[in-house]
Every structure is written in C-alpha cells, then in structure tokens.
PDB file of N, CA and C in Angstrom:
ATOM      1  N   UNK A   1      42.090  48.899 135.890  1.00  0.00           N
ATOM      2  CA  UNK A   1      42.116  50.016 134.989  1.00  0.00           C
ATOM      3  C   UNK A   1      41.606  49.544 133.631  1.00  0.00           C
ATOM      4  N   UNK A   2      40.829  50.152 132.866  1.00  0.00           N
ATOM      5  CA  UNK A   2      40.179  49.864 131.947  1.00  0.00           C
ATOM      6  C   UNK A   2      41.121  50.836 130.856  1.00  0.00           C
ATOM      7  N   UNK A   3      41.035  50.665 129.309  1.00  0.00           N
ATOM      8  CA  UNK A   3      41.525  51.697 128.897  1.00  0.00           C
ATOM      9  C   UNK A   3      41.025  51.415 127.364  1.00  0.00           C
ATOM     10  N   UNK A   4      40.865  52.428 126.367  1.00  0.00           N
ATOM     11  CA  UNK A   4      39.390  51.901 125.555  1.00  0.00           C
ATOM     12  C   UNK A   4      40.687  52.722 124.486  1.00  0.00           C
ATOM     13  N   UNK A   5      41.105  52.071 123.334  1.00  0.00           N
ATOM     14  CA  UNK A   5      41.758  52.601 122.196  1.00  0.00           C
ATOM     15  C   UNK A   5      41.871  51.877 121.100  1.00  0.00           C
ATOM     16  N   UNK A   6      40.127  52.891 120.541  1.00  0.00           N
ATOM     17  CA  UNK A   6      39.879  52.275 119.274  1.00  0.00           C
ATOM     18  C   UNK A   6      40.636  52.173 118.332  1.00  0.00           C
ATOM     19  N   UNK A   7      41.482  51.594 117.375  1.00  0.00           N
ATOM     20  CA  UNK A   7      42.192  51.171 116.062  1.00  0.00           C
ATOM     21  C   UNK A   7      43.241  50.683 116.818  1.00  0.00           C
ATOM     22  N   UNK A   8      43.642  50.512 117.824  1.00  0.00           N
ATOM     23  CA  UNK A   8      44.602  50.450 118.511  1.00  0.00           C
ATOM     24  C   UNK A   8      45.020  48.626 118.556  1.00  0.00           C
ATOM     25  N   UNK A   9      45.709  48.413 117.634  1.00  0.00           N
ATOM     26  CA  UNK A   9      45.697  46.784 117.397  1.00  0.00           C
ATOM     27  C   UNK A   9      46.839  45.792 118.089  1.00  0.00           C
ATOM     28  N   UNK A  10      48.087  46.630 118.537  1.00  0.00           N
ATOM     29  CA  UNK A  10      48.898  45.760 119.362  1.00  0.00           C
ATOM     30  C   UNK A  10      49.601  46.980 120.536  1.00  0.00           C
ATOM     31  N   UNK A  11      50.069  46.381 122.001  1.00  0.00           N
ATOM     32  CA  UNK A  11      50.145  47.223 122.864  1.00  0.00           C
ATOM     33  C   UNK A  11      51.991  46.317 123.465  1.00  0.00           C
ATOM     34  N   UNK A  12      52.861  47.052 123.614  1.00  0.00           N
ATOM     35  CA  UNK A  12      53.935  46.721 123.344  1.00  0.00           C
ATOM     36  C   UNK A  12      54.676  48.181 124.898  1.00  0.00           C
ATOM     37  N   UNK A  13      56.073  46.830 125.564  1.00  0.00           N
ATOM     38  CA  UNK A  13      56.416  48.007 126.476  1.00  0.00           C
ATOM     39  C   UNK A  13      57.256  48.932 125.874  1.00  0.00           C
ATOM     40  N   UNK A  14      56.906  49.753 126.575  1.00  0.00           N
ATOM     41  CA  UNK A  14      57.820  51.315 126.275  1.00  0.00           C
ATOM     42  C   UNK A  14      58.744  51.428 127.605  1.00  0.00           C
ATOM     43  N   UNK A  15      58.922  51.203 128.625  1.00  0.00           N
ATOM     44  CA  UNK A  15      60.020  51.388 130.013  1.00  0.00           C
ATOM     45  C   UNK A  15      60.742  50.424 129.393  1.00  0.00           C
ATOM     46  N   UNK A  16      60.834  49.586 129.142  1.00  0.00           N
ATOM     47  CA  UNK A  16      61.813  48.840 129.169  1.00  0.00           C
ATOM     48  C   UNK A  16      62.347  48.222 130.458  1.00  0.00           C
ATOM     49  N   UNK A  17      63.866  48.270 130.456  1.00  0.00           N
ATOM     50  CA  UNK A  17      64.271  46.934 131.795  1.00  0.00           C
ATOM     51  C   UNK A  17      64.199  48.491 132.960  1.00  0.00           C
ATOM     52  N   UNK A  18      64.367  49.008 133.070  1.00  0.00           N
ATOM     53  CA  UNK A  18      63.648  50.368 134.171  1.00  0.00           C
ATOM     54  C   UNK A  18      62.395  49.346 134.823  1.00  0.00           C
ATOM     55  N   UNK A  19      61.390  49.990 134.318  1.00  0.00           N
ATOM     56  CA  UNK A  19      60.204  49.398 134.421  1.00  0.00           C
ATOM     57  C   UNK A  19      60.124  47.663 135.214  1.00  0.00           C
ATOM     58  N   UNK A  20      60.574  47.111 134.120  1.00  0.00           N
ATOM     59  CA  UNK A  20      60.832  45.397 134.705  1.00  0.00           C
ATOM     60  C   UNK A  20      61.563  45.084 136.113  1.00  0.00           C
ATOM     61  N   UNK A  21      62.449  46.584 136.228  1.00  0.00           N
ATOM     62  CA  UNK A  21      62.677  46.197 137.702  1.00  0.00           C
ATOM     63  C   UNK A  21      62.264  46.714 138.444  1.00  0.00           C
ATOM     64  N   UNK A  22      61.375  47.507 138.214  1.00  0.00           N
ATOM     65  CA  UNK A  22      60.922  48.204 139.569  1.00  0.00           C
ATOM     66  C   UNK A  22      59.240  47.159 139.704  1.00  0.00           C
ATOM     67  N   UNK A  23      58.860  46.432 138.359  1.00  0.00           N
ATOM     68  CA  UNK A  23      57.909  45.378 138.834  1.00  0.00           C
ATOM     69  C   UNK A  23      58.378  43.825 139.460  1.00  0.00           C
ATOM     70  N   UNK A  24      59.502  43.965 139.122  1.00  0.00           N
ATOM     71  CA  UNK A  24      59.937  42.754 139.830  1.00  0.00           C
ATOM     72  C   UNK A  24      61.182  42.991 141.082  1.00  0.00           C
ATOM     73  N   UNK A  25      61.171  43.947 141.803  1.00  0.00           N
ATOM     74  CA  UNK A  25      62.076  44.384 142.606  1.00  0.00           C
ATOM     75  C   UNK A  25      62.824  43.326 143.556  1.00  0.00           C
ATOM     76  N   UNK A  26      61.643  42.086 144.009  1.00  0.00           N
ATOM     77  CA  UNK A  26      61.967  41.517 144.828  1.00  0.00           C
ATOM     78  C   UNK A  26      63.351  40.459 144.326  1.00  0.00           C
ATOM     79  N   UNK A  27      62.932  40.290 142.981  1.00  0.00           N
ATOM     80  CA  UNK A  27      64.214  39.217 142.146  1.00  0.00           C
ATOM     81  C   UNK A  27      65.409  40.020 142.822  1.00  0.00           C
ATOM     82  N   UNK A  28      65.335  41.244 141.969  1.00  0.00           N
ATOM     83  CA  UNK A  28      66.767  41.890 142.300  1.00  0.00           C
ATOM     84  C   UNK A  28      67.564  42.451 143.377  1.00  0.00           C
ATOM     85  N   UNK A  29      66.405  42.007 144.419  1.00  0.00           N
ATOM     86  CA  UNK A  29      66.590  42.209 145.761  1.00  0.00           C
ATOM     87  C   UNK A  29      67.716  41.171 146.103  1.00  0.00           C
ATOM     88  N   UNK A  30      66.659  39.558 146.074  1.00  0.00           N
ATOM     89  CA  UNK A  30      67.389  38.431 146.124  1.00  0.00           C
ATOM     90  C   UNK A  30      69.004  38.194 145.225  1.00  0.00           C
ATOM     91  N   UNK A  31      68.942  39.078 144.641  1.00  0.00           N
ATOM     92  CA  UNK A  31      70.196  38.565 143.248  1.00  0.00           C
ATOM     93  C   UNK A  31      71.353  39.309 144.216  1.00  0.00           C
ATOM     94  N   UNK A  32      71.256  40.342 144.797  1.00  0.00           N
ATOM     95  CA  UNK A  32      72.130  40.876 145.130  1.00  0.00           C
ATOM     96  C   UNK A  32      72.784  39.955 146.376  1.00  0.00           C
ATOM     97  N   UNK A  33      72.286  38.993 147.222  1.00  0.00           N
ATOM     98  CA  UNK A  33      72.404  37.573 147.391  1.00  0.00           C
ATOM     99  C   UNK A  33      73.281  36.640 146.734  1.00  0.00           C
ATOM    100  N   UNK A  34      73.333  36.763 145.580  1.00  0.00           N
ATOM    101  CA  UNK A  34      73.705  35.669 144.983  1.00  0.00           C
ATOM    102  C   UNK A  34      75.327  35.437 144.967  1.00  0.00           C
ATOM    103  N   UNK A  35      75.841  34.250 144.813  1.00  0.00           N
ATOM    104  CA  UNK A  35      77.511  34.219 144.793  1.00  0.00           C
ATOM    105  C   UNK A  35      78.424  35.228 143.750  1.00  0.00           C
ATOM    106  N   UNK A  36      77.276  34.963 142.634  1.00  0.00           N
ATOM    107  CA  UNK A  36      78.109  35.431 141.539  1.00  0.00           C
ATOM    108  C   UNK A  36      77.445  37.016 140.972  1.00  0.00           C
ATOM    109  N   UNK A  37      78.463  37.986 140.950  1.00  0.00           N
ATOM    110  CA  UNK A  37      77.516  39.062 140.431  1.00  0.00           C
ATOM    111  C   UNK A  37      76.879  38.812 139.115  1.00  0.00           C
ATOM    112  N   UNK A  38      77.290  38.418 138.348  1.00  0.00           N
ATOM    113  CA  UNK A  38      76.662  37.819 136.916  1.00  0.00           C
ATOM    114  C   UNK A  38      75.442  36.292 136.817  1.00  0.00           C
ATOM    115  N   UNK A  39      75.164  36.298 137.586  1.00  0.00           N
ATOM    116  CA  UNK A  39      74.462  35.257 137.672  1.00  0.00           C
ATOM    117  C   UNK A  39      72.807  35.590 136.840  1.00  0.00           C
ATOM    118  N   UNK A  40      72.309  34.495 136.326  1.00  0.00           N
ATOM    119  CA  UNK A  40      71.205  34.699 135.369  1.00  0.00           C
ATOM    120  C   UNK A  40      70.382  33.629 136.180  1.00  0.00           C
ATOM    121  N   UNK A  41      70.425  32.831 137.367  1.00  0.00           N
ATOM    122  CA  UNK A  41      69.299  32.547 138.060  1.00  0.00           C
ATOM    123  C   UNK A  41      68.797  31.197 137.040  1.00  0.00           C
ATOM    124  N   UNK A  42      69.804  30.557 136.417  1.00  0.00           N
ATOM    125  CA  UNK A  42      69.041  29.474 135.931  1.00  0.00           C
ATOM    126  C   UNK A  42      69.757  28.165 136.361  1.00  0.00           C
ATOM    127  N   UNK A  43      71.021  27.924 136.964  1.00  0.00           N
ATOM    128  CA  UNK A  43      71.686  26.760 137.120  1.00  0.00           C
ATOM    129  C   UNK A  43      72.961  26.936 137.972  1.00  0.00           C
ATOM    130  N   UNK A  44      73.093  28.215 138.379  1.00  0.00           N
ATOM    131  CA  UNK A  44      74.788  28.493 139.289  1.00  0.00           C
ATOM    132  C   UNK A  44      74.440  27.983 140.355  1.00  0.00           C
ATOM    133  N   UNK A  45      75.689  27.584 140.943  1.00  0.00           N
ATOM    134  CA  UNK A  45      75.520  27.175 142.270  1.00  0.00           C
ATOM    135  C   UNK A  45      75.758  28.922 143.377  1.00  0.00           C
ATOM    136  N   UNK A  46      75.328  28.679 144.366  1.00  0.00           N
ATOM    137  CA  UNK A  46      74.646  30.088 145.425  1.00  0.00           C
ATOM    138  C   UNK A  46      73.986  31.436 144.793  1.00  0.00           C
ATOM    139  N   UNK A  47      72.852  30.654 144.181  1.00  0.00           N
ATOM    140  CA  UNK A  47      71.948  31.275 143.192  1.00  0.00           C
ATOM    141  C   UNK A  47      71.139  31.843 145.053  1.00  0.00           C
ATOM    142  N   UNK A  48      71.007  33.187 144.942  1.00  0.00           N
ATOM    143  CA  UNK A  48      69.464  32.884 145.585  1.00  0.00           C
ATOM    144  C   UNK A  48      68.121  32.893 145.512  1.00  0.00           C
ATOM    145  N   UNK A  49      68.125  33.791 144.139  1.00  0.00           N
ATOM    146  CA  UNK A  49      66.809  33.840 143.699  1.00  0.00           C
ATOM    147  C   UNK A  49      66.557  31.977 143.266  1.00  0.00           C
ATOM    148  N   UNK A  50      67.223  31.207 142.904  1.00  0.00           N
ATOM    149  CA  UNK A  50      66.689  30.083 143.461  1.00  0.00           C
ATOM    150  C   UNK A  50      66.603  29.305 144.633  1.00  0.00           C
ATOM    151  N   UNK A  51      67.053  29.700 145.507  1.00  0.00           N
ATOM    152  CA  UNK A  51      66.983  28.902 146.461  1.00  0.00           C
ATOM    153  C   UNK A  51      65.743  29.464 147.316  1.00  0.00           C
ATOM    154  N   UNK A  52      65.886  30.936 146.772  1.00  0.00           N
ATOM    155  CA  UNK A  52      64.162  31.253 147.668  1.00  0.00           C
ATOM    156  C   UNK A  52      62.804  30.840 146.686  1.00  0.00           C
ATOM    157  N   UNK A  53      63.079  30.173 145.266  1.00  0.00           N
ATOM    158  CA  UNK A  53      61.990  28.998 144.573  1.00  0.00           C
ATOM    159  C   UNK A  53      62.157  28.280 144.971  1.00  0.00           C
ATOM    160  N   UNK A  54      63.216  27.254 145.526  1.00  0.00           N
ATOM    161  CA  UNK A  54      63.129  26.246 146.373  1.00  0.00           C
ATOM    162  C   UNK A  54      62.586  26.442 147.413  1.00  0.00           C
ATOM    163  N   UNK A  55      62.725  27.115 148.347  1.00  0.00           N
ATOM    164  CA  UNK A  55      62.276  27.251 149.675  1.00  0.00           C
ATOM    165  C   UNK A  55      60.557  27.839 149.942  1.00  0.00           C
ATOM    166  N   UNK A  56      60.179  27.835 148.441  1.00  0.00           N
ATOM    167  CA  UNK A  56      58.704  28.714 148.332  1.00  0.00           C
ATOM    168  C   UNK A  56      58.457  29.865 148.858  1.00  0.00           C
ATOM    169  N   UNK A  57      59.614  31.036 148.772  1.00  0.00           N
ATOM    170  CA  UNK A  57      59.523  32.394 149.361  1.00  0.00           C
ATOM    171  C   UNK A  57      59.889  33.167 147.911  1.00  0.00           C
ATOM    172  N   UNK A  58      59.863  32.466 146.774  1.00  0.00           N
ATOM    173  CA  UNK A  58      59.603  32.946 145.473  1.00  0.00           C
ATOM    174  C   UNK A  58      58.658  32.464 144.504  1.00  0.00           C
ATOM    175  N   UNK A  59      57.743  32.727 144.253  1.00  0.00           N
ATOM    176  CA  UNK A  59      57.016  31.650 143.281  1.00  0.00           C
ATOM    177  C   UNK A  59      57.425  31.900 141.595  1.00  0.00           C
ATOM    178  N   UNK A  60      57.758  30.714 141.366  1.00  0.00           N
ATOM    179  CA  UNK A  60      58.877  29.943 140.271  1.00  0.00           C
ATOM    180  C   UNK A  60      58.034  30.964 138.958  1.00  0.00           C
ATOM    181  N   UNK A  61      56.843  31.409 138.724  1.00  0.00           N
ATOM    182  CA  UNK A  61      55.839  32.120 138.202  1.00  0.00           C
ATOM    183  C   UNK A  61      56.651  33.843 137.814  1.00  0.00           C
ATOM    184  N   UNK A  62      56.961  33.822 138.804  1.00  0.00           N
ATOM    185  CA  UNK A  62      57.470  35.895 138.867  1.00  0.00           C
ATOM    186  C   UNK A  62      59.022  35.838 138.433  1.00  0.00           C
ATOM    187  N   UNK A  63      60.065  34.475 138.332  1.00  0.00           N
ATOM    188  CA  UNK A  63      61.240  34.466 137.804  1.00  0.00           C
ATOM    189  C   UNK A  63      60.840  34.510 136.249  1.00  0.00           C
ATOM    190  N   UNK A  64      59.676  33.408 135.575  1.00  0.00           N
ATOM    191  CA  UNK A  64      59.553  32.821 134.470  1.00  0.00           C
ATOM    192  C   UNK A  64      58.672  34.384 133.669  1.00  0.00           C
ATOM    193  N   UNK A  65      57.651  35.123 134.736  1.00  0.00           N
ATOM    194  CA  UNK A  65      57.272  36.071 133.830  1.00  0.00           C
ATOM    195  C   UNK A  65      58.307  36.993 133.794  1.00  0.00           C
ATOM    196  N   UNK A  66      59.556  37.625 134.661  1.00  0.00           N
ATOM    197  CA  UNK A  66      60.278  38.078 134.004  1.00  0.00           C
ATOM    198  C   UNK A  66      61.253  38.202 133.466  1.00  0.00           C
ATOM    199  N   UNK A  67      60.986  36.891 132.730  1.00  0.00           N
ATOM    200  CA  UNK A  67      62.251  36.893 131.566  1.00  0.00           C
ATOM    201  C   UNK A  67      61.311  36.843 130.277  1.00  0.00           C
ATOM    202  N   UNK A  68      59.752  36.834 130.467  1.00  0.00           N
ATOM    203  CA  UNK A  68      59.209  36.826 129.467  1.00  0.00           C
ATOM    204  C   UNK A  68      58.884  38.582 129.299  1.00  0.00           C
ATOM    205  N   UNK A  69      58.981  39.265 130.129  1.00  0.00           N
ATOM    206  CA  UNK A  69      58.656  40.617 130.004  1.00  0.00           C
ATOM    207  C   UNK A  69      60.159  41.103 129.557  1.00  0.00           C
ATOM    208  N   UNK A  70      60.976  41.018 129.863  1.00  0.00           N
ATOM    209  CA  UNK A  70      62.595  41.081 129.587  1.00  0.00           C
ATOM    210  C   UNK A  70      62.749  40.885 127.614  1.00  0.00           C
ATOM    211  N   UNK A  71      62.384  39.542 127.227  1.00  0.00           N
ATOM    212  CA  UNK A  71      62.305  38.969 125.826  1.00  0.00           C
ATOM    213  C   UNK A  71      61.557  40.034 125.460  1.00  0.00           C
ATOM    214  N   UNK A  72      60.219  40.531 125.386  1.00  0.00           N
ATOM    215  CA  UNK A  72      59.315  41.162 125.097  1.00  0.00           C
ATOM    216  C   UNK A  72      60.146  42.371 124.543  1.00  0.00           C
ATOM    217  N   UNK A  73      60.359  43.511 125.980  1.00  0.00           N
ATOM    218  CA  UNK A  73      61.019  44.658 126.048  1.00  0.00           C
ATOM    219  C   UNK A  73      62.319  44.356 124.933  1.00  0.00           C
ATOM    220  N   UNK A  74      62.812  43.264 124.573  1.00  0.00           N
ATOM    221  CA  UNK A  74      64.166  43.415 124.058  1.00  0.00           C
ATOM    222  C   UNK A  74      63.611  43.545 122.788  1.00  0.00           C
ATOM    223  N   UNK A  75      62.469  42.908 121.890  1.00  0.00           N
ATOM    224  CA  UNK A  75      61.861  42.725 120.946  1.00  0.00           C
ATOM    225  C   UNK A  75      61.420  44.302 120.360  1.00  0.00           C
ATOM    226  N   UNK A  76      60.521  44.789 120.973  1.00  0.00           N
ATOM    227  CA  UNK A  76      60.394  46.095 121.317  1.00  0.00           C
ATOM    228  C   UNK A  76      61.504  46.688 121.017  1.00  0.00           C
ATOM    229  N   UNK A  77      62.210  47.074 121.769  1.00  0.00           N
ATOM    230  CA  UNK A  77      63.282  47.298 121.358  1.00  0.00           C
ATOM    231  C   UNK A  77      64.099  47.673 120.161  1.00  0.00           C
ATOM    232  N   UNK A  78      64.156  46.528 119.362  1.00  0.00           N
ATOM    233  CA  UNK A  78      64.934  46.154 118.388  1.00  0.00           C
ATOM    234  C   UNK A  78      64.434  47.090 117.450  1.00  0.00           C
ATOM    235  N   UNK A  79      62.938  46.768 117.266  1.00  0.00           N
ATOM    236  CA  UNK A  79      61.979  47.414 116.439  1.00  0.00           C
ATOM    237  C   UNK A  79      61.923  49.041 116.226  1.00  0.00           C
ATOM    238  N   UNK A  80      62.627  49.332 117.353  1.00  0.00           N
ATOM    239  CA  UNK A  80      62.594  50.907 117.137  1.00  0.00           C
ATOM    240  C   UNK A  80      64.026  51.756 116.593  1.00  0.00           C
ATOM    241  N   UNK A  81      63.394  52.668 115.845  1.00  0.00           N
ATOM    242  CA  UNK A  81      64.939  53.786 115.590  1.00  0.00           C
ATOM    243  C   UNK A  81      65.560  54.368 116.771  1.00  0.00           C
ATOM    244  N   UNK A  82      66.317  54.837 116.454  1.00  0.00           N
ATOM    245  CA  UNK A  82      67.315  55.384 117.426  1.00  0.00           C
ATOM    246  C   UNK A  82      66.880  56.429 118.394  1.00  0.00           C
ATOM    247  N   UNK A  83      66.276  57.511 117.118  1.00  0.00           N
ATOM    248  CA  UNK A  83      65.444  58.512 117.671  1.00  0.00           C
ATOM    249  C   UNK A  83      63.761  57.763 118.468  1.00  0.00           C
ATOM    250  N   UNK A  84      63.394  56.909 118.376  1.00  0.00           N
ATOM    251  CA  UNK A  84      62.658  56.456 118.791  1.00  0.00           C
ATOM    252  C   UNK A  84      62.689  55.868 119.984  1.00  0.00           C
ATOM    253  N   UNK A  85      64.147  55.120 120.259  1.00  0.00           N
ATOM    254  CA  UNK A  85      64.123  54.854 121.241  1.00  0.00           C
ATOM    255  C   UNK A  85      64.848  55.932 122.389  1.00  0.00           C
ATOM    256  N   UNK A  86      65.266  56.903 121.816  1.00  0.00           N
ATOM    257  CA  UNK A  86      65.536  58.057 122.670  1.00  0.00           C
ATOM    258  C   UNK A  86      64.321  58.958 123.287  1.00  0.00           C
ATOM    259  N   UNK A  87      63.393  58.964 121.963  1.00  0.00           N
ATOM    260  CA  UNK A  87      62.016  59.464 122.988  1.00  0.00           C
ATOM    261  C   UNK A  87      61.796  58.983 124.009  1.00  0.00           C
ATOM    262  N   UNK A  88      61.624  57.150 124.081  1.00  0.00           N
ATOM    263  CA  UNK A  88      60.609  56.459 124.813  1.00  0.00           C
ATOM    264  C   UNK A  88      61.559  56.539 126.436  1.00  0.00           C
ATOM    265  N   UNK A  89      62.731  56.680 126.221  1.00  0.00           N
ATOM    266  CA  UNK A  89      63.657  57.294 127.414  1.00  0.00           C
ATOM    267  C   UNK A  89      63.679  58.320 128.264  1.00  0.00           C
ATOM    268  N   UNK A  90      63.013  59.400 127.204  1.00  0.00           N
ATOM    269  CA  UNK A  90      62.761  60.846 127.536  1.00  0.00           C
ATOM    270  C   UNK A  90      61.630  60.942 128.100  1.00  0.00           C
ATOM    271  N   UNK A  91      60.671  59.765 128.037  1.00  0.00           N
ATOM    272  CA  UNK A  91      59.083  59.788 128.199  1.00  0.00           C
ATOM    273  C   UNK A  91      59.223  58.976 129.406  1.00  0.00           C
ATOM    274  N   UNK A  92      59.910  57.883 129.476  1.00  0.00           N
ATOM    275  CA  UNK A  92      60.106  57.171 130.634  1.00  0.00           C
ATOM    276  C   UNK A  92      60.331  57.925 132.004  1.00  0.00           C
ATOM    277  N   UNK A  93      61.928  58.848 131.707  1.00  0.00           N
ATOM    278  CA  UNK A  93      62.068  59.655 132.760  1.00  0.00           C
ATOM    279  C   UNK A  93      61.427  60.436 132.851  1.00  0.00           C
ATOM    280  N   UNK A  94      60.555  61.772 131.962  1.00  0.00           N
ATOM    281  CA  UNK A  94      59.394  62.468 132.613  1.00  0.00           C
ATOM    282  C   UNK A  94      58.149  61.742 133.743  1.00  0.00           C
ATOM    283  N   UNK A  95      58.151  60.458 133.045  1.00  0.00           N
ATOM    284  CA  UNK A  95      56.618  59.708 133.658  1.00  0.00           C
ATOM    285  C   UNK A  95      57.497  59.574 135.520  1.00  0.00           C
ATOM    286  N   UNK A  96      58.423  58.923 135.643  1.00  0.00           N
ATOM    287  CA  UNK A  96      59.330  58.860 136.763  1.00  0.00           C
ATOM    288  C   UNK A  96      59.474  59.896 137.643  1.00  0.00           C
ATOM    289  N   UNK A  97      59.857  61.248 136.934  1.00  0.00           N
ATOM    290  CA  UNK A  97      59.734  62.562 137.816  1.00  0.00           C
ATOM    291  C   UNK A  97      58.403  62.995 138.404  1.00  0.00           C
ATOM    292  N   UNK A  98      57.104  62.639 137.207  1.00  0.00           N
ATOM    293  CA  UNK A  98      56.154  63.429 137.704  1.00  0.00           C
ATOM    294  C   UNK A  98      55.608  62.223 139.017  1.00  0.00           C
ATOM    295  N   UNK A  99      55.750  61.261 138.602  1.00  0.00           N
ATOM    296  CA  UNK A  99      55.504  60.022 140.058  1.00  0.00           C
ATOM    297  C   UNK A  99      55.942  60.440 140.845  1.00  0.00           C
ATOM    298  N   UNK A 100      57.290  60.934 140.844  1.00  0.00           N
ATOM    299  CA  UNK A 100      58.314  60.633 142.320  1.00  0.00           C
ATOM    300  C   UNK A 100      57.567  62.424 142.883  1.00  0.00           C
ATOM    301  N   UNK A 101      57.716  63.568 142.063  1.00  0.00           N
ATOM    302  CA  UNK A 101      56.928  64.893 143.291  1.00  0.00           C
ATOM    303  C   UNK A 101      55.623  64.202 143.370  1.00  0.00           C
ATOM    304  N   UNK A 102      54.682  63.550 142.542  1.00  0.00           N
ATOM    305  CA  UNK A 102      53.110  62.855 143.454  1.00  0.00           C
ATOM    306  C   UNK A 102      53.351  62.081 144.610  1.00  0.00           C
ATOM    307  N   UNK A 103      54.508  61.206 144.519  1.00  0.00           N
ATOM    308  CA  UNK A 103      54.710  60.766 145.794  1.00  0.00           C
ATOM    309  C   UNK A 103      55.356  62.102 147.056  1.00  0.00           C
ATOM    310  N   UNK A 104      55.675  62.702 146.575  1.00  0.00           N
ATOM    311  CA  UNK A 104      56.480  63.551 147.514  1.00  0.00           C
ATOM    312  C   UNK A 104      55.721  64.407 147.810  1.00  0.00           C
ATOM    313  N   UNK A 105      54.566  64.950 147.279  1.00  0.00           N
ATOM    314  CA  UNK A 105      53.615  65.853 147.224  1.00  0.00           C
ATOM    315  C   UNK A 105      52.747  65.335 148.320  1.00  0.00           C
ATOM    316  N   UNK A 106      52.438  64.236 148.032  1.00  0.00           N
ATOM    317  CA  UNK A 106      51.140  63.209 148.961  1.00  0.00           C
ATOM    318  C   UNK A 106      51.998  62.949 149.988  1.00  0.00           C
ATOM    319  N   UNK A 107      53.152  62.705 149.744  1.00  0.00           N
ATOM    320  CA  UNK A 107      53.373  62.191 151.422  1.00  0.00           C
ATOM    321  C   UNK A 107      53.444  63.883 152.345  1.00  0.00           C
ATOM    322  N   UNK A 108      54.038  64.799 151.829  1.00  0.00           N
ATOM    323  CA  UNK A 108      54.053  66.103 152.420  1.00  0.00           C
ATOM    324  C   UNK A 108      52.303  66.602 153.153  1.00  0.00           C
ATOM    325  N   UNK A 109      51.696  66.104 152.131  1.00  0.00           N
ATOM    326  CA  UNK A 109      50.320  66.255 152.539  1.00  0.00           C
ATOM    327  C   UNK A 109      49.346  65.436 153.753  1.00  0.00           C
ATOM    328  N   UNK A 110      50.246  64.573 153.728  1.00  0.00           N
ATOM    329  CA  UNK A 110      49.535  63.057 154.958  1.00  0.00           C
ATOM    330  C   UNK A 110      50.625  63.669 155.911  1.00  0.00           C
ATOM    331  N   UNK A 111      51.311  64.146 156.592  1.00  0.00           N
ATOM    332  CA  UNK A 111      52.442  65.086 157.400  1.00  0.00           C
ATOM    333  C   UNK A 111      51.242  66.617 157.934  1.00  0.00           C
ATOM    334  N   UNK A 112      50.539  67.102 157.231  1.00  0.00           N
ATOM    335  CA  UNK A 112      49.933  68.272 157.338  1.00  0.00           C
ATOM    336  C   UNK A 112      48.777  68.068 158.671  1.00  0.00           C
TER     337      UNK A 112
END
C-alpha cells in the first residue's frame, strides 16, 4: 500500500493495544499457555511464549517488535487529551464495525 501525504511529517498509532493484538495474535494465543496469568514473557519460569522462541515456533523478532509497538502506542498515548483519546476510540471501533459487516458481507457473498 502506498499512501502519499504531503506536509505530513510524523505517522504515529492510533488503535492502540486493540490493534497490537490483533497483529500479534499468535503471542496471545501462546500466553494463554503460560503458568502465570501475569506473565510479561521475559524471565518466568512456564513462560510459553518462550519456550515456543526456544523451540523456533516463535521468532524471538515478533516478541521484541511487540513490545516496541506496545512502547510506541503508550507514547502516543500519553501525548494525547482526553477528548482526543476518546475520539481515536470512537474511530477505532467504527473502523472495526465497518471491517467486521465487509467481512460478513463477503463471506455471505462467496455462500451465493
């Protein structure tokens, strides 16, 4: 996807941790695995999102980018007003609804 926005000088997330998990689903797949419900995946013992980096059925790459997309979003974050960050919530869940009837729309249509 290309996307062309002239004056447009820094590009910053708006989903927030929404977003981060539905791009990293598989972590939180594995976490639900894990011994401890609180676990942060950096040193507990019956971690599994590490043990599937150990076992190379995670690459150590998709833990490390998201905690850098996580930092990011929190940064973001911070930076915004209240009302600001209540829009980007309001904008989040519209973008979510109109996905989920395109998916529901298209799959009704591949059924026809």
């Amino acid at each position: 996807m290309i996307i062309d926005t002239p004056g447009m000088r820094e590009f910053g997330l708006w989903q927030g941790g929404e977003a981060i998990d539905e791009a990293f689903a598989e972590i939180d797949e594995l976490a639900t695995s894990c011994r401890f419900a609180n676990c942060v995946h950096e040193h507990e013992p019956g971690c599994a999102v590490l043990v599937a980096i150990g076992e190379g059925r995670l690459p150590r790459e998709r833990l490390k980018n998201r905690r850098k997309m996580e930092r990011e979003a929190a940064r973001t974050e911070g930076r915004r007003s209240p009302a600001e960050r209540a829009e980007a919530r309001r904008f989040a869940k519209m973008v979510r609804n109109i996905s989920a009837e395109t998916i529901a729309r298209k799959s009704a249509e591949s059924w026809r």
